[in-house]
Protein backbone atom coordinates (compact mmCIF):
# COMPACT_ATOMS: atom_id res chain seq x y z
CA UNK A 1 -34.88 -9.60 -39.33
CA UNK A 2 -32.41 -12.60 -39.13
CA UNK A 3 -31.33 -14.57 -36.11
CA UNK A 4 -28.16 -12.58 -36.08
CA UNK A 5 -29.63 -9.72 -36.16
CA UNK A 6 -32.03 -9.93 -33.41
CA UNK A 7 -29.25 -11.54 -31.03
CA UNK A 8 -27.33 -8.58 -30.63
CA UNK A 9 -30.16 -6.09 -30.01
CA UNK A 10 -31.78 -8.54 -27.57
CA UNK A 11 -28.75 -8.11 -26.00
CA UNK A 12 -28.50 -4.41 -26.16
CA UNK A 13 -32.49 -4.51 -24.45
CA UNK A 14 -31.51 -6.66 -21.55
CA UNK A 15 -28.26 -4.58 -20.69
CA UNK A 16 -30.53 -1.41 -21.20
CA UNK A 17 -32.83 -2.51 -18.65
CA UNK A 18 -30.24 -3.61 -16.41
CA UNK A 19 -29.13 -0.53 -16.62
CA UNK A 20 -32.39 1.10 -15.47
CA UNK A 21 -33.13 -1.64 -12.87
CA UNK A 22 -29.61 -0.37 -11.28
CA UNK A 23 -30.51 3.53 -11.78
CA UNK A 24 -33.89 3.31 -9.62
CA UNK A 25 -32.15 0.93 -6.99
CA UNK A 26 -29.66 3.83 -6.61
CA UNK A 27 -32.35 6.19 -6.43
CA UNK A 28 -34.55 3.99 -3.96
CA UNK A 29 -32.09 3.54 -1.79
CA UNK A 30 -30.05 6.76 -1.81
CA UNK A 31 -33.68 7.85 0.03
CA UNK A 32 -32.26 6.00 2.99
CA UNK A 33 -30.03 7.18 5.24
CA UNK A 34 -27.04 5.44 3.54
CA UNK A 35 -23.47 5.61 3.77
CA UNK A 36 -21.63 7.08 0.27
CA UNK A 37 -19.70 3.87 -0.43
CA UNK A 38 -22.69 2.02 -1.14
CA UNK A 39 -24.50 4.44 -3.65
CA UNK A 40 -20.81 4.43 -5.64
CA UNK A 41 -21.07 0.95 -5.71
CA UNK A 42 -23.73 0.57 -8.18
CA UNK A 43 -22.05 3.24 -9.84
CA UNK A 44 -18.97 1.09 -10.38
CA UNK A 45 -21.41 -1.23 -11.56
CA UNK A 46 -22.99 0.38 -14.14
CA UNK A 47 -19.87 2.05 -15.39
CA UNK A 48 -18.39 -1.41 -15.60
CA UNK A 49 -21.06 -2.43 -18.09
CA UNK A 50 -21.30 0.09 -20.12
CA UNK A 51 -17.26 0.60 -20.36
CA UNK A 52 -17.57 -3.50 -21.60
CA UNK A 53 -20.43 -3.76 -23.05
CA UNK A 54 -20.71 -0.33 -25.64
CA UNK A 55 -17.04 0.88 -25.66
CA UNK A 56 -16.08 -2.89 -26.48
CA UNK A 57 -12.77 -2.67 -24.08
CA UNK A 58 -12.54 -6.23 -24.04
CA UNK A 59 -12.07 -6.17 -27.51
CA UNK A 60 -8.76 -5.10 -27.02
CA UNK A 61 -7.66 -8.46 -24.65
CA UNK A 62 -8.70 -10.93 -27.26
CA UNK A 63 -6.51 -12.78 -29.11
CA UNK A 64 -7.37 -11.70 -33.28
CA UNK A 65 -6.64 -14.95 -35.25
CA UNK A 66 -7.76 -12.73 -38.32
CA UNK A 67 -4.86 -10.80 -37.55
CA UNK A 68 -2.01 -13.45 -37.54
CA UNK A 69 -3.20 -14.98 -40.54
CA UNK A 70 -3.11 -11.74 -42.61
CA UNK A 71 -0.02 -10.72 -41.46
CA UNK A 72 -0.25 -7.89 -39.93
C-alpha cells in the first residue's frame, strides 16, 4: 500500500481508538456517583468527532478552489 493510502487509515485507527478510550472512561466513571452533565460531556465529545471526522461536515466550510475554476 502507498503512503497515501496508509495516511488516511492510520488516521481512521487513531480516531477509532480514541473513540474507545472515551467509551470506557464513560463507562469507568459513570460507576461513580457522578452528576449527569459530566457523563454527556464525553458524549458531546465523541459525537463531535465522529460528526467531523466520518460525516466530513467541515467539508462543507472550506473554500473549493476546484469549484471557481470550473465554473460552477
Amino acid at each position: 500500500m502507498s503512503t497515501q493510502r496508509k495516511t488516511p487509515y492510520r488516521l481512521g485507527v487513531v480516531i477509532l481508538l480514541v473513540l474507545i478510550t472515551l467509551l470506557v472512561t464513560e463507562f469507568a466513571i459513570s460507576g461513580f456517583n457522578v452528576p449527569p452533565w459530566a457523563i454527556y460531556i464525553f458524549g458531546f465529545i465523541q459525537a463531535g468527532i465522529i460528526i467531523h471526522e466520518y460525516m466530513h461536515v467541515s467539508r462543507l466550510f472550506k473554500d473549493d478552489k476546484n469549484k471557481e475554476n470550473s465554473g460552477e
